[in-house]
Protein backbone atom coordinates (compact mmCIF):
# COMPACT_ATOMS: atom_id res chain seq x y z
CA UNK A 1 -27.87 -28.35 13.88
CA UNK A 2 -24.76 -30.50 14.77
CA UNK A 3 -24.84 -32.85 17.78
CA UNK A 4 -21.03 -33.78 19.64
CA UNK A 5 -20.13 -36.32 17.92
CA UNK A 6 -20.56 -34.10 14.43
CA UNK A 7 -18.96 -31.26 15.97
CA UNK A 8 -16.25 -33.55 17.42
CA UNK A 9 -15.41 -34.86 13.53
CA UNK A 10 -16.10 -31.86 11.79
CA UNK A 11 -12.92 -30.86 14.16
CA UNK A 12 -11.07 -33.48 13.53
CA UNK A 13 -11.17 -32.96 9.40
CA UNK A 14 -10.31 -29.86 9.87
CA UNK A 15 -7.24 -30.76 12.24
CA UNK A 16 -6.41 -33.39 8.89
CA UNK A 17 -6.98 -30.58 6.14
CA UNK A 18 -4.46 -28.75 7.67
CA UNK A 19 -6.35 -25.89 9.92
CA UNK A 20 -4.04 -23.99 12.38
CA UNK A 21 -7.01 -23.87 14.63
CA UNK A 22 -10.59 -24.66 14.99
CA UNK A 23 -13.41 -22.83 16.62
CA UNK A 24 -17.38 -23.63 16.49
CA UNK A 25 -19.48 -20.64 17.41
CA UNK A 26 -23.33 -21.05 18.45
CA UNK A 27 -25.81 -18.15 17.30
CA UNK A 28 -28.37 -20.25 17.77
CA UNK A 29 -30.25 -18.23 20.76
CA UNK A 30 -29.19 -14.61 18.44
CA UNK A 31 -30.48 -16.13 14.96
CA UNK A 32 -34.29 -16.99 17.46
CA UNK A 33 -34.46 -13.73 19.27
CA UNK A 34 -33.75 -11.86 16.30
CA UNK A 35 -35.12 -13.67 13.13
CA UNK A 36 -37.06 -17.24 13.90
CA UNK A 37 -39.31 -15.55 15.82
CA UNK A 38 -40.69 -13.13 13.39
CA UNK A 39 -40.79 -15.64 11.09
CA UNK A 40 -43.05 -17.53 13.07
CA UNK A 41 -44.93 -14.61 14.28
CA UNK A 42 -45.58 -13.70 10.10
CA UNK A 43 -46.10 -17.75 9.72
CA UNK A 44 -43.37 -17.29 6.72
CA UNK A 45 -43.73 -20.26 4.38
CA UNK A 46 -41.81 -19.17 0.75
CA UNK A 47 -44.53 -19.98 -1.94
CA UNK A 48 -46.66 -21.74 0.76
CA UNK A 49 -44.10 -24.69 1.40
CA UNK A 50 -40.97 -23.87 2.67
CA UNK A 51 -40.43 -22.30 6.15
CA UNK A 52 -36.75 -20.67 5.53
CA UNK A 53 -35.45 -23.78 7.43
CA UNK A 54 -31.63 -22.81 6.19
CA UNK A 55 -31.51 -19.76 3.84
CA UNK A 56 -32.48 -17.90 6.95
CA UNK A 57 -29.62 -18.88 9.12
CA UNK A 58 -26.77 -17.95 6.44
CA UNK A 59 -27.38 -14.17 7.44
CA UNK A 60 -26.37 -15.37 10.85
CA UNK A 61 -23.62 -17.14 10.07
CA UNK A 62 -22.13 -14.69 8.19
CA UNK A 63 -22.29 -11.96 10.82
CA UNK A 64 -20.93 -14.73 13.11
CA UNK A 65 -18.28 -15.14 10.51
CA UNK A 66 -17.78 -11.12 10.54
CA UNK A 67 -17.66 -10.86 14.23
CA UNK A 68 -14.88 -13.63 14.84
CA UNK A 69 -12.50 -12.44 12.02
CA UNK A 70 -12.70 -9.05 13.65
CA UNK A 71 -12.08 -10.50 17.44
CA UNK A 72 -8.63 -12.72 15.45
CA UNK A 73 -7.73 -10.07 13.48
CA UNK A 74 -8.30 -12.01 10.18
CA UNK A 75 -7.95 -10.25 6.93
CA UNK A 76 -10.09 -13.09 4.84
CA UNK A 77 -13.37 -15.12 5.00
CA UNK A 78 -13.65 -17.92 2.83
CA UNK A 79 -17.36 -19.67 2.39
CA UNK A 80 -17.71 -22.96 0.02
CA UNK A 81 -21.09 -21.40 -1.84
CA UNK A 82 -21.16 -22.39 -5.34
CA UNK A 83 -21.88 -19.59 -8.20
CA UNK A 84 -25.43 -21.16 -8.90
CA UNK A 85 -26.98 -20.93 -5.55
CA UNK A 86 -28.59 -18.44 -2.93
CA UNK A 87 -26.07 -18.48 -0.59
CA UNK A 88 -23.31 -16.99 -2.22
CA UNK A 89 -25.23 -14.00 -2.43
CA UNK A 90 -25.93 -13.99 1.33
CA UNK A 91 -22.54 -14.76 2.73
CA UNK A 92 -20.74 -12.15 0.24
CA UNK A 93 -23.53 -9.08 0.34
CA UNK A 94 -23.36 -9.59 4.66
CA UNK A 95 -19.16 -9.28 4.52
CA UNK A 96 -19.30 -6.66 1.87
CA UNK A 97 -21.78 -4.55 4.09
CA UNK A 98 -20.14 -5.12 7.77
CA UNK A 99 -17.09 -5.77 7.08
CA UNK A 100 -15.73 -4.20 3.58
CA UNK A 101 -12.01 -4.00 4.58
CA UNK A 102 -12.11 -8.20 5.32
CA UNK A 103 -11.53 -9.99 1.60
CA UNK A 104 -13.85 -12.84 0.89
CA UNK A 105 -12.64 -16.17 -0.83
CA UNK A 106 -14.62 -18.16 -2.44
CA UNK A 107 -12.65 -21.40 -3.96
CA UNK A 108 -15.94 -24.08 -4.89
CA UNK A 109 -17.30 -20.91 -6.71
CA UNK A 110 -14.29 -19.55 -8.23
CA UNK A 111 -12.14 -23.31 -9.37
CA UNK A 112 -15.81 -24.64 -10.59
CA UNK A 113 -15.09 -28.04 -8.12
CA UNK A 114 -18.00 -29.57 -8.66
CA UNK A 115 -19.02 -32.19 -5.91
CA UNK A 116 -18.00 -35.35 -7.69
CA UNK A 117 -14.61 -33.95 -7.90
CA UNK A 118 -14.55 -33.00 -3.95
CA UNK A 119 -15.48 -36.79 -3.34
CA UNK A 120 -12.43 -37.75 -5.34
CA UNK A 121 -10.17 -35.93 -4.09
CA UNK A 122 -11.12 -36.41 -0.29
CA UNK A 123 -10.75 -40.28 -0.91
CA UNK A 124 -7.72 -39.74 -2.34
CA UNK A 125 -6.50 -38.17 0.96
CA UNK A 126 -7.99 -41.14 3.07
CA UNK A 127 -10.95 -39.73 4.30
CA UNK A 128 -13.67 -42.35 5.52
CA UNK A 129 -16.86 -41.18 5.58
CA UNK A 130 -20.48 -42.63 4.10
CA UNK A 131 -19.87 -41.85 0.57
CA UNK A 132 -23.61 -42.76 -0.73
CA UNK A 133 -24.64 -39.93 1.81
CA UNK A 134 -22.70 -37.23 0.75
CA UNK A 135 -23.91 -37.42 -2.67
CA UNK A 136 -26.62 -35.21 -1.21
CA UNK A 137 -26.21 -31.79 -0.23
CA UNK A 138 -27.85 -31.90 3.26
CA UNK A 139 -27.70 -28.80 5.49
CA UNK A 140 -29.41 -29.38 8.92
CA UNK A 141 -30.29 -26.29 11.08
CA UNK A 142 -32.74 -26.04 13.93
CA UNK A 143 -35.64 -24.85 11.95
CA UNK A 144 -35.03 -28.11 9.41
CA UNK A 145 -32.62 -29.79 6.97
CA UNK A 146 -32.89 -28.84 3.13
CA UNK A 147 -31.83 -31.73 0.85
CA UNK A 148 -30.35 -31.54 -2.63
CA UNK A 149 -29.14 -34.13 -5.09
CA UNK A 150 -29.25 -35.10 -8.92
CA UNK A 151 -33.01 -35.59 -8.11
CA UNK A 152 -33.80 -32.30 -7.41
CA UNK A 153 -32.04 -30.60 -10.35
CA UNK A 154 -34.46 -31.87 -12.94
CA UNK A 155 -38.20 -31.20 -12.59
CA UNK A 156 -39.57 -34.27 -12.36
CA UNK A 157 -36.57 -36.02 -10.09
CA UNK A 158 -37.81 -37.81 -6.93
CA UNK A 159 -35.74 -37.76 -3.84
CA UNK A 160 -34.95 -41.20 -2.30
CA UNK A 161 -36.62 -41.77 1.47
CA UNK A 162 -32.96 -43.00 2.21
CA UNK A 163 -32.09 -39.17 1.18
CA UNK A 164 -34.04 -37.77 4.17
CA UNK A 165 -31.49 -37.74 7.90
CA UNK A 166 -34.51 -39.54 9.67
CA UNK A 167 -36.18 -42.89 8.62
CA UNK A 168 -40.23 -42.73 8.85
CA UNK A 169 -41.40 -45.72 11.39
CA UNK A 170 -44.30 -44.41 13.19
CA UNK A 171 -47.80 -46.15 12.13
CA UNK A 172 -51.22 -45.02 13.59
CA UNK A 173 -51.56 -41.68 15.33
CA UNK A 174 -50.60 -39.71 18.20
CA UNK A 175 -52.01 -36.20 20.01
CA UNK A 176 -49.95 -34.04 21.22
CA UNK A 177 -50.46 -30.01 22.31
CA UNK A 178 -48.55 -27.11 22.16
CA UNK A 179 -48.92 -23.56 23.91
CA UNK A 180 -48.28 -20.24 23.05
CA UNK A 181 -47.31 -16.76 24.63
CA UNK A 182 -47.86 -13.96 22.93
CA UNK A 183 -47.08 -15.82 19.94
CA UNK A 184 -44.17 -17.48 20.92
CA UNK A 185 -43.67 -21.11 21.55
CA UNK A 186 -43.39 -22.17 25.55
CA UNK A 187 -44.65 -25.77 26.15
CA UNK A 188 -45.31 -29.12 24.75
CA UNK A 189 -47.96 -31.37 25.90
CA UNK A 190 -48.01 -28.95 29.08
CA UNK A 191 -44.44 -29.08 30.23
CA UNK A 192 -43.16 -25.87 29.76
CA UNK A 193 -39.36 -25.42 27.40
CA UNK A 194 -37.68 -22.53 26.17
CA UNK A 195 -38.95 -21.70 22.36
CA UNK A 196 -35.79 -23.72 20.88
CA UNK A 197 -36.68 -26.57 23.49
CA UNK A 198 -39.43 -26.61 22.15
CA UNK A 199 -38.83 -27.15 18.33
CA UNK A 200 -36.01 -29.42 19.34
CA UNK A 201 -38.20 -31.63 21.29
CA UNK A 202 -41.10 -30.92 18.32
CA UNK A 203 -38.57 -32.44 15.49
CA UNK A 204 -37.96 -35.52 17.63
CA UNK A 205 -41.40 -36.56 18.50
CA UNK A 206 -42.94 -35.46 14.83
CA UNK A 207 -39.81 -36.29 12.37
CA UNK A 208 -40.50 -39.95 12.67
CA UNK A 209 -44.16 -39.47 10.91
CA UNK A 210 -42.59 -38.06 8.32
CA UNK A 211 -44.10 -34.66 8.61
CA UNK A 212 -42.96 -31.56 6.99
CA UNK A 213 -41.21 -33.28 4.03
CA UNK A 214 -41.84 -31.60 0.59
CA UNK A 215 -39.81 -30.65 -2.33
CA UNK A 216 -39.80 -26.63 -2.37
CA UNK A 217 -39.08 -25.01 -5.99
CA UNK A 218 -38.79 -21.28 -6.22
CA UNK A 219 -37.12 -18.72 -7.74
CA UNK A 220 -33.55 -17.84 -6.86
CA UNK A 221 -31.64 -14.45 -5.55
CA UNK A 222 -29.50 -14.74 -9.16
CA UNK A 223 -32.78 -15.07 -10.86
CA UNK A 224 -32.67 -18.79 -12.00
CA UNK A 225 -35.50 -21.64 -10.55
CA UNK A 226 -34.40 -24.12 -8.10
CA UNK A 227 -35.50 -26.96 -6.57
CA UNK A 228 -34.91 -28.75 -3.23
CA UNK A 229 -36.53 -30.66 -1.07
CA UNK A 230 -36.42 -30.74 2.57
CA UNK A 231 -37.81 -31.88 5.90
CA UNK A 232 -38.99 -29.42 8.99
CA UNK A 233 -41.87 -31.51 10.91
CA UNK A 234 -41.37 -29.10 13.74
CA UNK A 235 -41.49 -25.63 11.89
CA UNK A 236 -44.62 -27.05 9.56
CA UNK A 237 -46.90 -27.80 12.87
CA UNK A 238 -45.38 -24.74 14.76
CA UNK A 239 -46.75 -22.50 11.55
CA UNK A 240 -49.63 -24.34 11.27
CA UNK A 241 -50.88 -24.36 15.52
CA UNK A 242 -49.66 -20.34 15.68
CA UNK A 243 -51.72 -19.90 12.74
CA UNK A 244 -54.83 -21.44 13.94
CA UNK A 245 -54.05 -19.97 17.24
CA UNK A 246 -54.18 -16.24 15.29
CA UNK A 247 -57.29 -16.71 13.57
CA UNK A 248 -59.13 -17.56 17.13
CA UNK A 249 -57.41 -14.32 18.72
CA UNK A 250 -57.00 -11.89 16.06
CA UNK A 251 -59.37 -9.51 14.03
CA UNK A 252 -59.87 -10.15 10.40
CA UNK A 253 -57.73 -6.89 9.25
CA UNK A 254 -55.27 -8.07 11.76
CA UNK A 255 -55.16 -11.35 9.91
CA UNK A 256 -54.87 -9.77 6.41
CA UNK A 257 -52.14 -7.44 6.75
CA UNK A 258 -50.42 -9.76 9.23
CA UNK A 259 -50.22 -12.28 5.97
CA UNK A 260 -49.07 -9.29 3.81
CA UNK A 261 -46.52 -8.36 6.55
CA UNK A 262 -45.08 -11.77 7.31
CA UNK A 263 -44.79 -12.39 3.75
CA UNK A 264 -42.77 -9.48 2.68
CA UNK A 265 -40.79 -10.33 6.01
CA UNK A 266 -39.42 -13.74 4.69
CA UNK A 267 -39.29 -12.63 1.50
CA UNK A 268 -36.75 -10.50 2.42
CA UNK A 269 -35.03 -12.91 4.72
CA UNK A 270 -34.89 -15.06 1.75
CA UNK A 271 -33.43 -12.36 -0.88
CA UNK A 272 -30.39 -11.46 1.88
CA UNK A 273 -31.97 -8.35 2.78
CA UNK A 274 -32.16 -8.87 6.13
CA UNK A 275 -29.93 -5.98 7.02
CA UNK A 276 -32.11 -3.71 5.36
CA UNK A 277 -33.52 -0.83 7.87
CA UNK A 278 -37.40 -1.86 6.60
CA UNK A 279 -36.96 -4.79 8.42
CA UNK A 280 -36.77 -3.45 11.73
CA UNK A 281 -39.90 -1.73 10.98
CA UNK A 282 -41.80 -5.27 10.04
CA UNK A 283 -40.77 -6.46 13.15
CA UNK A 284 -41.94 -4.04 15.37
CA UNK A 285 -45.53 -4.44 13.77
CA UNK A 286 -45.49 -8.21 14.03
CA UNK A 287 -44.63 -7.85 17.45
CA UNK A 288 -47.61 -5.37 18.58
CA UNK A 289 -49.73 -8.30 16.63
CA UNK A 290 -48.75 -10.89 19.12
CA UNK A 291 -50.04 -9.45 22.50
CA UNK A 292 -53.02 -11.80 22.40
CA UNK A 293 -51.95 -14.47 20.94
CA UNK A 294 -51.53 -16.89 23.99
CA UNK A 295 -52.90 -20.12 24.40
CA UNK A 296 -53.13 -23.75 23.86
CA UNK A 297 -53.38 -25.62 19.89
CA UNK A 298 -53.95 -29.51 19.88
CA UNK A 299 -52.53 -31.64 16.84
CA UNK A 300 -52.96 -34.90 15.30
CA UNK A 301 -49.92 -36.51 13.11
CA UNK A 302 -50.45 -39.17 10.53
CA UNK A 303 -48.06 -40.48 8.68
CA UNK A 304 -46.66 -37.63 6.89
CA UNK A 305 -49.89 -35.46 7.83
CA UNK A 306 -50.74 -33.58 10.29
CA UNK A 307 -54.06 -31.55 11.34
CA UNK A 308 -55.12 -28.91 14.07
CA UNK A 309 -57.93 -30.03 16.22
CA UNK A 310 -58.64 -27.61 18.49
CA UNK A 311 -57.80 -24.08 20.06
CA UNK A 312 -58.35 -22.97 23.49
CA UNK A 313 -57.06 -19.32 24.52
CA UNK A 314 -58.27 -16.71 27.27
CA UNK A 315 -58.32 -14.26 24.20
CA UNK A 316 -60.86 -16.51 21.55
CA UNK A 317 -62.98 -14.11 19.77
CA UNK A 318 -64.98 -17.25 18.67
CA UNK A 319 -67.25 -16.68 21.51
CA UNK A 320 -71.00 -17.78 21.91
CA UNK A 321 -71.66 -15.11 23.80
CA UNK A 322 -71.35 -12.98 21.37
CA UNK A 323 -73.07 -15.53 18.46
CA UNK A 324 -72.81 -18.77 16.96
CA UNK A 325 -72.28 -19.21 13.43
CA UNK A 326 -74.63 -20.22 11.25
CA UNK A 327 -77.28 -20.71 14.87
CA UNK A 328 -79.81 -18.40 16.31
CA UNK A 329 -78.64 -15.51 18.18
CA UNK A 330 -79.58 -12.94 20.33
CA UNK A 331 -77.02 -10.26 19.96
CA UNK A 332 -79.00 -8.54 16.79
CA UNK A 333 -82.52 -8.47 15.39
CA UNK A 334 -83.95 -9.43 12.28
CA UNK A 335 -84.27 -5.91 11.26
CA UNK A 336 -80.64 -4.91 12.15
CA UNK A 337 -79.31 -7.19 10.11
CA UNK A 338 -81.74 -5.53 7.76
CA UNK A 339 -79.97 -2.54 7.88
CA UNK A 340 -77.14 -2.96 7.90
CA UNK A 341 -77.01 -5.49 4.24
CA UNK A 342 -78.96 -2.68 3.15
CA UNK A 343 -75.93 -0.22 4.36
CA UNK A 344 -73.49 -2.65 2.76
CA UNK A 345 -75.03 -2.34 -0.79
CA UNK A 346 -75.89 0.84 -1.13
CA UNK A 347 -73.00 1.94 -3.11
CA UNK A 348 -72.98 -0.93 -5.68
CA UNK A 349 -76.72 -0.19 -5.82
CA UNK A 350 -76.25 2.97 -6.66
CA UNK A 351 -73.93 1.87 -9.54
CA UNK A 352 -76.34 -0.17 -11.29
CA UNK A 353 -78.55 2.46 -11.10
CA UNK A 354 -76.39 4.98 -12.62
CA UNK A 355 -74.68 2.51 -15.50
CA UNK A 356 -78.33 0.95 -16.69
CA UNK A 357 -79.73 -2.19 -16.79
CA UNK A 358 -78.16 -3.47 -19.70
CA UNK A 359 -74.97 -3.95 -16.95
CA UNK A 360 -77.56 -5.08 -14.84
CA UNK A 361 -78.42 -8.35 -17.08
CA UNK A 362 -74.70 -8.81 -18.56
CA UNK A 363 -73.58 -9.60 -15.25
CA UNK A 364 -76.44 -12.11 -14.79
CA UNK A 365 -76.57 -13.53 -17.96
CA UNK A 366 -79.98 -12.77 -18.66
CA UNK A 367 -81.13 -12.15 -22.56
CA UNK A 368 -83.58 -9.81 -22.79
C-alpha cells in the first residue's frame, strides 16, 4: 500500500525515533496467493459492504512479523493496536499461536495514548507532517484504504470528502472490461496483468469516480459495534464482474452454497481465524468452484456508481440453444412441462389433502 516516497519517510522517522535498524518486508504476492484470492473467489463482502480491504492483511503482517523476529533472533514484537479495535486481537492471537516463546508489546494499548496525545508529542519532537490528515486513521492496503475519524465513532457522523486519499474529478462515464481465468483476475480492457496488476491498475482508473466508498459498521472481534468508512473502487467492481461472471457459468446449487461458503470464509478472515485448519478446507472447495469461471465482464462507472453490462464466457449456461427465458422454445413440450409442475407439487398436494381444507382457505384468506 506504500509507494517510495512513503516507504522512503516512513524510514526516515524511524531513523529520528531512534530505531537501530529498519527493514520493510513485502507479502503482498503471499497475502494474494493465499487469502485475496479466496476472498474473491467467495465474493466476501462483511454485511454486504465491506470487502476485508485491511482486516484481512493484519494476519499477514503478523506472520511476516513472526517470520523476521525469528530470522534476527528477536525476543519481542511490539504492534501500536489500541484495546478497542480488531486488530489487537489479530496481531496478538497470530504471535501467541506461531510464535509463543516471542513476547508481544503493546504500548498505544497498554499507556491508553490516545491519538491527540501522539500528535502532541510528535510536534513536540519536530516532526513535520500534514497534521489535518493525520487526524484520520487511514490504513491503505492493496485491496483498499479504511478511514476512521471522530466522524465515524458516532452513528450519525459523516466523513469529510477531504478524508478520502483520492479527490473525485471524473464527470460523465467511461467503459471499461475485465477478464477472468478460472476466477481469477488476468486483464483489463484486453491487455493482459498479473491479478495484483490488475487491481492496481483497477484503483487508478476507477478511484477517481469515487467508486467503492461507503461507511461499513459491524460488529467487532471484542464484541462492541464499530464503524468506519472506507474506499476500495477496485475490490467493489472486481466482486461485482466475478459475481456476474459466476451466475452466467455456474449452476444454481453451485451459486448457493458458494455464497454460504465464501461467507463463512471472510467471516473467519475477519474474526482472526484464519489459521484455523477449516479454512484450508473452504479453500479447496472454492477452488474446484472456479474451473469454469473464465471469461470477459464489461462495466460502466458513474460517479460513485458503477454497473455490469454484459458477460461473455466460453462456459455461459445462458444459452439459447438450450431456451430463452420468458420466449418460445423448443427444448420441451407443453405437456412436459405438464408433468413435471405436476411432479413438483405433489407433495404439498398431498399435505393439503391430509391437513383439510380449513388449512386450505386460511392460507388463502378465504371465509367460508
Amino acid at each position: 500500500g506504500f509507494n517510495k516516497e512513503e516507504l522512503d519517510r516512513i524510514g526516515e522517522h524511524a531513523g529520528r525515533l531512534g530505531m537501530v535498524s529498519h527493514s520493510v518486508l513485502d507479502i503482498t504476492a503471499e497475502y494474494y496467493e493465499k487469502c485475496l484470492r479466496y476472498m474473491i473467489s467467495g465474493n466476501v463482502l462483511r454485511n454486504r459492504s465491506y470487502p476485508l480491504s485491511v482486516s484481512s492483511e493484519r494476519t499477514f503482517q503478523a506472520m511476516a512479523l513472526v517470520r523476521h523476529a525469528r530470522e534476527k533472533g528477536f525476543p519481542l514484537i511490539a504492534h501500536g493496536s489500541t484495546a478497542a479495535g480488531n486488530d489487537q486481537v489479530r496481531f496478538d492471537l497470530v504471535i501467541q499461536v506461531l510464535a509463543p516463546e516471542i513476547g508481544i508489546l503493546t504500548p498505544i494499548r497498554d499507556l491508553r495514548i490516545s491519538r491527540e496525545e501522539e500528535i502532541v508529542y510528535l510536534r513536540k519532537e519536530g516532526f513535520e507532517m500534514d497534521w489535518n490528515r493525520v487526524r484520520y486513521s487511514i490504513n491503505k492496503g492493496i485491496w483498499g484504504t479504511s478511514v476512521g475519524g471522530k466522524e465515524t465513532l458516532s452513528s450519525d457522523g459523516e466523513l469529510p470528502a477531504e478524508a478520502y486519499p483520492d479527490p473525485v474529478d471524473r464527470t460523465g462515464t467511461e467503459k471499461l472490461t475485465v477478464g477472468f481465468e478460472q476466477g481469477e483476475p488476468v486483464s483489463l480492457n484486453g491487455e493482459r496483468y498479473e491479478p495484483l496488476a490488475v487491481i492496481g491498475e483497477l484503483e487508478k482508473i476507477a478511484a477517481p469516480w469515487g467508486i467503492g466508498r461507503d461507511v461499513h459498521v459491524g460488529d467487532t472481534i471484542i464484541g462492541i459495534k464499530g464503524r468506519v468508512g472506507f474506499q476500495a473502487a477496485a475490490a467493489r467492481i472486481i466482486i461485482d464482474a466475478h459475481l456476474a461472471l459466476e451466475k452466467h457459468c455456474l449452476t444454481r446449487w453451485q451459486l448457493h452454497w458458494k455464497e454460504q461458503i465464501g461467507q463463512w470464509y471472510g467471516m473467519f478472515v475477519h474474526e482472526a481465524q484464519y489459521l484455523e485448519p477449516v479454512m484450508r478446507d473452504l479453500e479447496r472447495f472454492l477452488d474446484s468452484t472456479q474451473k469454469n469461471v473464465t471469461g470477459e465482464v464489461t462495466v460502466r462507472l458513474r460517479p460513485y456508481h458503477h454497473s455490469i453490462t454484459g458477460v461473455r464466457s466460453p462456459f455461459d449456461l445462458m444459452n439459447p440453444e438450450f431456451a430463452a427465458y420468458g420466449e418460445m422454445n423448443r427444448a420441451w413440450t407443453a405437456e412436459e412441462v405438464n408433468g413435471f409442475t405436476r411432479i413438483l407439487g405433489n407433495q404439498q398436494r398431498i399435505w393439503y389433502a391430509v391437513n383439510g381444507r380449513e388449512l386450505q382457505n386460511n392460507t388463502l384468506n378465504i371465509n367460508e
